[in-house]
Protein backbone atom coordinates (compact mmCIF):
# COMPACT_ATOMS: atom_id res chain seq x y z
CA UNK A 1 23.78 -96.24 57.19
CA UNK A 2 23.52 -95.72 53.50
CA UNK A 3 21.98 -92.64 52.49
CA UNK A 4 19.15 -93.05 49.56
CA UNK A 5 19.38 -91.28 46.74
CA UNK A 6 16.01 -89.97 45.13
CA UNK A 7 15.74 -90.25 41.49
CA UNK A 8 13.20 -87.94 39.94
CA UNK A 9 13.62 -88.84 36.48
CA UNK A 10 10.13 -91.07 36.26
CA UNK A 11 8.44 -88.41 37.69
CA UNK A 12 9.96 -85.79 35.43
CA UNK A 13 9.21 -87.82 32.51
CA UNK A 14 5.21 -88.25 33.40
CA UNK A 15 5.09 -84.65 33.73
CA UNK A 16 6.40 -84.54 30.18
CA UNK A 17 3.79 -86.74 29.02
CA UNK A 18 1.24 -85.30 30.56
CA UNK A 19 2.52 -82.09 28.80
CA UNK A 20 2.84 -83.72 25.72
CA UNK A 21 -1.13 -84.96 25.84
CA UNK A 22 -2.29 -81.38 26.98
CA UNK A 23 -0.28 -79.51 23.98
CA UNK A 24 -2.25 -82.56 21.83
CA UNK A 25 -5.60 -81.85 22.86
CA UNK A 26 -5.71 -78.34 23.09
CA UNK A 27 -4.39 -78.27 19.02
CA UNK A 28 -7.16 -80.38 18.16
CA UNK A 29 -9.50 -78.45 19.92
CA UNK A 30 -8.33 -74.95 19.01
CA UNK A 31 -8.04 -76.33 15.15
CA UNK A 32 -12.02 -78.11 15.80
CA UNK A 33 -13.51 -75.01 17.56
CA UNK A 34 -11.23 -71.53 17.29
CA UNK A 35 -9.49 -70.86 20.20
CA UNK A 36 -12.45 -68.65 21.63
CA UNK A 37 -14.91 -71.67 21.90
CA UNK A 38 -12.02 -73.24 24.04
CA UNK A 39 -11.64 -73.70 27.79
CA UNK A 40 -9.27 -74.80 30.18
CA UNK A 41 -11.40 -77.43 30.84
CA UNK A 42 -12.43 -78.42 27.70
CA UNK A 43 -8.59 -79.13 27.24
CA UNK A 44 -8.28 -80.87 30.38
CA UNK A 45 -11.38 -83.15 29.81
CA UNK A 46 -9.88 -84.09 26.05
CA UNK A 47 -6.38 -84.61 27.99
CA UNK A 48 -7.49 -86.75 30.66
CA UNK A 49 -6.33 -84.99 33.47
CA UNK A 50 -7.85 -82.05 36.18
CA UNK A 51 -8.41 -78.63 35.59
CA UNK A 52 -5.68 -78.02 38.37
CA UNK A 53 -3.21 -80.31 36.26
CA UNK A 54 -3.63 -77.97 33.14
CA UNK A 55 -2.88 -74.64 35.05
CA UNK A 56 -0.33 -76.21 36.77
CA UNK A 57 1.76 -76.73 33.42
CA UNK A 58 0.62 -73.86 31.03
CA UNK A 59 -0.70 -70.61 33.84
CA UNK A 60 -2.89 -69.24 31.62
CA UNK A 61 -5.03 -69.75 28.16
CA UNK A 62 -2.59 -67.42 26.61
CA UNK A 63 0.81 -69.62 27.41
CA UNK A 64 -0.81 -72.69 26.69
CA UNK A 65 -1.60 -71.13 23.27
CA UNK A 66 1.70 -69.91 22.39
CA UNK A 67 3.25 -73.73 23.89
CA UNK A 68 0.69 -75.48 21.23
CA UNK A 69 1.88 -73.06 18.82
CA UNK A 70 5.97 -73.34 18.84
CA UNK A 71 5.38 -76.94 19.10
CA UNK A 72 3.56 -77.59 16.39
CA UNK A 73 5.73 -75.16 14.14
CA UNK A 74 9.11 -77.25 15.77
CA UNK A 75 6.97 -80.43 14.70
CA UNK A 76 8.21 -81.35 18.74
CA UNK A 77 8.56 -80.68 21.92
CA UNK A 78 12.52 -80.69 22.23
CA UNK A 79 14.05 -77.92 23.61
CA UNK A 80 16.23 -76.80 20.23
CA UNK A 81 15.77 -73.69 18.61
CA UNK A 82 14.55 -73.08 15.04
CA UNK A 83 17.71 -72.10 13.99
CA UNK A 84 19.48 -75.27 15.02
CA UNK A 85 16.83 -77.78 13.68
CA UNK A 86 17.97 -79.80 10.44
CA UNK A 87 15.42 -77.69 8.13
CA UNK A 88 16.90 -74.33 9.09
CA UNK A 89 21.13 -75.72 9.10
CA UNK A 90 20.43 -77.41 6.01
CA UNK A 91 20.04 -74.29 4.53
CA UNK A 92 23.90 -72.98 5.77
CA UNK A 93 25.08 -76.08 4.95
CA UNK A 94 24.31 -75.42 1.23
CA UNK A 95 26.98 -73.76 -0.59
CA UNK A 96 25.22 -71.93 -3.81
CA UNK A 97 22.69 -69.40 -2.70
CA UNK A 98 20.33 -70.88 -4.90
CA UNK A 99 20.39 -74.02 -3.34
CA UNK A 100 20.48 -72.15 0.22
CA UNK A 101 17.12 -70.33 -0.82
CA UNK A 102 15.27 -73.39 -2.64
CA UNK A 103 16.26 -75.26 1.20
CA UNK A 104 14.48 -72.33 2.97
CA UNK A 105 11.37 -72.70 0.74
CA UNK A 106 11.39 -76.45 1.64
CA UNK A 107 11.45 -75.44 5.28
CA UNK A 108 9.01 -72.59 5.03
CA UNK A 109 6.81 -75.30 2.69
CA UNK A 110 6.97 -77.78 6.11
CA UNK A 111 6.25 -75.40 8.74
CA UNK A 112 3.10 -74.33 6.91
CA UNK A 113 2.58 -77.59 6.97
CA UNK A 114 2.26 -78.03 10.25
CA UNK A 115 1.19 -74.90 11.66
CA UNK A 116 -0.87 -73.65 8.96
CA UNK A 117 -4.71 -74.89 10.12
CA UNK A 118 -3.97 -73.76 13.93
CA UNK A 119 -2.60 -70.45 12.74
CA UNK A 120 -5.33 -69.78 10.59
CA UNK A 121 -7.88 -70.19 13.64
CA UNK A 122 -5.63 -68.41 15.72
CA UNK A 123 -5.24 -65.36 13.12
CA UNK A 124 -8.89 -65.57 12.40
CA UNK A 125 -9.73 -64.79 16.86
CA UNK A 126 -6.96 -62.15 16.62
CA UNK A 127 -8.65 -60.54 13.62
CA UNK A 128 -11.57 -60.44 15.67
CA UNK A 129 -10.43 -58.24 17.87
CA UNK A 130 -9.27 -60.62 21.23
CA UNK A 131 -6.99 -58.73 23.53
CA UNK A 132 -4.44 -61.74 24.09
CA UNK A 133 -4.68 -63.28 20.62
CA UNK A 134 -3.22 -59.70 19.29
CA UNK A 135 -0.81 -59.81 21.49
CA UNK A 136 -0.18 -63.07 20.17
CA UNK A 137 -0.28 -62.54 16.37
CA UNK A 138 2.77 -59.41 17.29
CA UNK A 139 4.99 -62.09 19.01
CA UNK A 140 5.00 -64.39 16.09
CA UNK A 141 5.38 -61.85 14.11
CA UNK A 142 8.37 -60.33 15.33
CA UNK A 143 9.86 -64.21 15.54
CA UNK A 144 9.04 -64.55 11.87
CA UNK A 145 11.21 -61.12 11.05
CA UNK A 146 14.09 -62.90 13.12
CA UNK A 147 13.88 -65.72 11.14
CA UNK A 148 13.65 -63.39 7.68
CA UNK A 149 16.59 -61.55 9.39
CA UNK A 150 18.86 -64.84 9.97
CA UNK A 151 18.66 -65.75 6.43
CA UNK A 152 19.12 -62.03 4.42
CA UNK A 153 22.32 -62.19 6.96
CA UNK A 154 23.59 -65.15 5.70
CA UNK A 155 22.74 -64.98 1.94
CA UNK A 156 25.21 -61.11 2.39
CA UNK A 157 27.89 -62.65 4.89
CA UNK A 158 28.61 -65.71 1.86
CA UNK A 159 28.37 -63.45 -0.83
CA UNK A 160 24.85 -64.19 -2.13
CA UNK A 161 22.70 -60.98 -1.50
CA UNK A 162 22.28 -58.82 -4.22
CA UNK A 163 24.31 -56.07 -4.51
CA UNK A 164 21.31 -53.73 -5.11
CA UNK A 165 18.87 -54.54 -2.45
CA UNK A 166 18.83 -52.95 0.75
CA UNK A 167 19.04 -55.42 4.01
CA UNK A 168 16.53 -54.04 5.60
CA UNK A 169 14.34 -53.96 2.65
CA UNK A 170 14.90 -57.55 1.94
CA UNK A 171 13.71 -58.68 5.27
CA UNK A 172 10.39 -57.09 4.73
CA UNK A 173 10.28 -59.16 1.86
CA UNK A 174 11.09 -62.30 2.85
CA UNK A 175 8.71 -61.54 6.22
CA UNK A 176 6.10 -60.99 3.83
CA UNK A 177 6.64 -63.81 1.25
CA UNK A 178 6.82 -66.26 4.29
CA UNK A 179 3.77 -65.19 6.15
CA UNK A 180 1.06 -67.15 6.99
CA UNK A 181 -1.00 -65.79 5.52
CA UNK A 182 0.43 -66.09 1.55
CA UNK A 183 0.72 -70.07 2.72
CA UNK A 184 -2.79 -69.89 3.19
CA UNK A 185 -4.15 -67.46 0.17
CA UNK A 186 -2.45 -70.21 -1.84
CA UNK A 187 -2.66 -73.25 -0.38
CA UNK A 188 -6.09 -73.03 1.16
CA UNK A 189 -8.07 -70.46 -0.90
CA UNK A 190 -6.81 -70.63 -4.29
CA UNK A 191 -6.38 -75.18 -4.15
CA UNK A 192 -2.17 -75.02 -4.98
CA UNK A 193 -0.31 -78.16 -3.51
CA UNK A 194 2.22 -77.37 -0.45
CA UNK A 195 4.96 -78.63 -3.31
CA UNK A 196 3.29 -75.94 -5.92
CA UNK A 197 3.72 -73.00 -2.93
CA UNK A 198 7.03 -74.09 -1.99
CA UNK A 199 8.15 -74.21 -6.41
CA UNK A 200 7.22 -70.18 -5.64
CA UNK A 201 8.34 -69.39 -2.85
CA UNK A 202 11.78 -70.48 -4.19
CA UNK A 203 11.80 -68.93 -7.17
CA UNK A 204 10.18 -65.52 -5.66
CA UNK A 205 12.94 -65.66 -2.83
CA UNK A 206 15.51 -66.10 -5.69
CA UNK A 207 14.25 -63.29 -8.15
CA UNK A 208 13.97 -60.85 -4.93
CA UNK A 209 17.60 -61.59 -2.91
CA UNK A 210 19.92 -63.92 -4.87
CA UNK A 211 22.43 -62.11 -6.73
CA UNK A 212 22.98 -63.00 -10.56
């Protein structure tokens, strides 16, 4: 007698679209409302699917937050790491540090992009004082001084650090030139075009860590 082999694969891929559809909804809703107007079933309602089916997936409010977030700043929902997406390798591919910094403006320039009105809701509810949306706003920003951190490694490791800047110092600076908040002081408050903030980040980034 044959044996039957069970393929899961269908299954596995309705569970990612069902993912997929409750990361969507729960972005529009946290960028609509703030993220303390929003409910687990508010997201499930927008998704389509049962309370049960949202908590199944995300756990909490708090994972389900941090999902919508790295998603929309990946501009996906593939498994690859920042580091390994075309934005971020286009940058080491470059070979005059120059060109390597003006990349990692464009890339900065596209994540705030797509992350920018969700993280300003999201910075807004940690501001006001929410226990898990602090806890939230430390996680990315540690991520965002591992990301400051890759590329002050690379621009010293090819040559193109300054000789008079201190590593450690120039991660704070690129940290701070790349935060969220700058993007949004600019973009949002003060009317510049994403192309006009990413024209000074570049040139900022330059003046700060490329050597002459």
């Amino acid at each position: 007698m044959t044996r039957r082999v069970y393929d899961n694969s269908r299954r596995a891929e309705q569970a990612r679209l069902t993912r997929r559809d409750i990361l969507a909804a729960a972005r529009d809703l946290l960028v609509e409302h703030g993220p303390t107007s929003v409910t687990m079933r508010d997201v499930a309602a927008r998704a389509g699917v049962s309370v049960e089916t949202v908590y199944k997936a995300f756990r909490t409010k708090a994972a389900l937050i941090k999902d919508v977030y790295d998603v929309t700043l990946a501009g996906d929902d593939e498994p690859i790491p920042m580091i390994d997406r075309p934005e971020i390798q286009a940058v080491f591919a470059a070979s005059d540090p120059r060109d390597k910094v003006a990349r990692y403006a464009f890339a900065a320039r596209r994540i705030g992009e797509r992350v920018g009105p969700l993280l300003a809701r999201l910075l807004a509810a940690a501001r006001g004082g929410d226990p898990a949306l602090l806890r939230f706003r430390e996680t990315i920003d540690q991520e965002r001084m591992i990301g400051a951190g890759g590329i002050v490694r690379h621009l010293a490791a090819t040559g193109g650090l300054r000789a008079d800047v201190d590593p450690d110092r120039a991660c704070d600076t690129v940290w701070t030139l790349i935060s969220p908040e700058v993007y949004e002081l600019f973009v949002t408050e003060r009317g510049w075009s994403p192309e006009e903030y990413e024209q000074w980040l570049a040139q900022a980034l330059t003046d700060a860590l490329v050597a002459p």
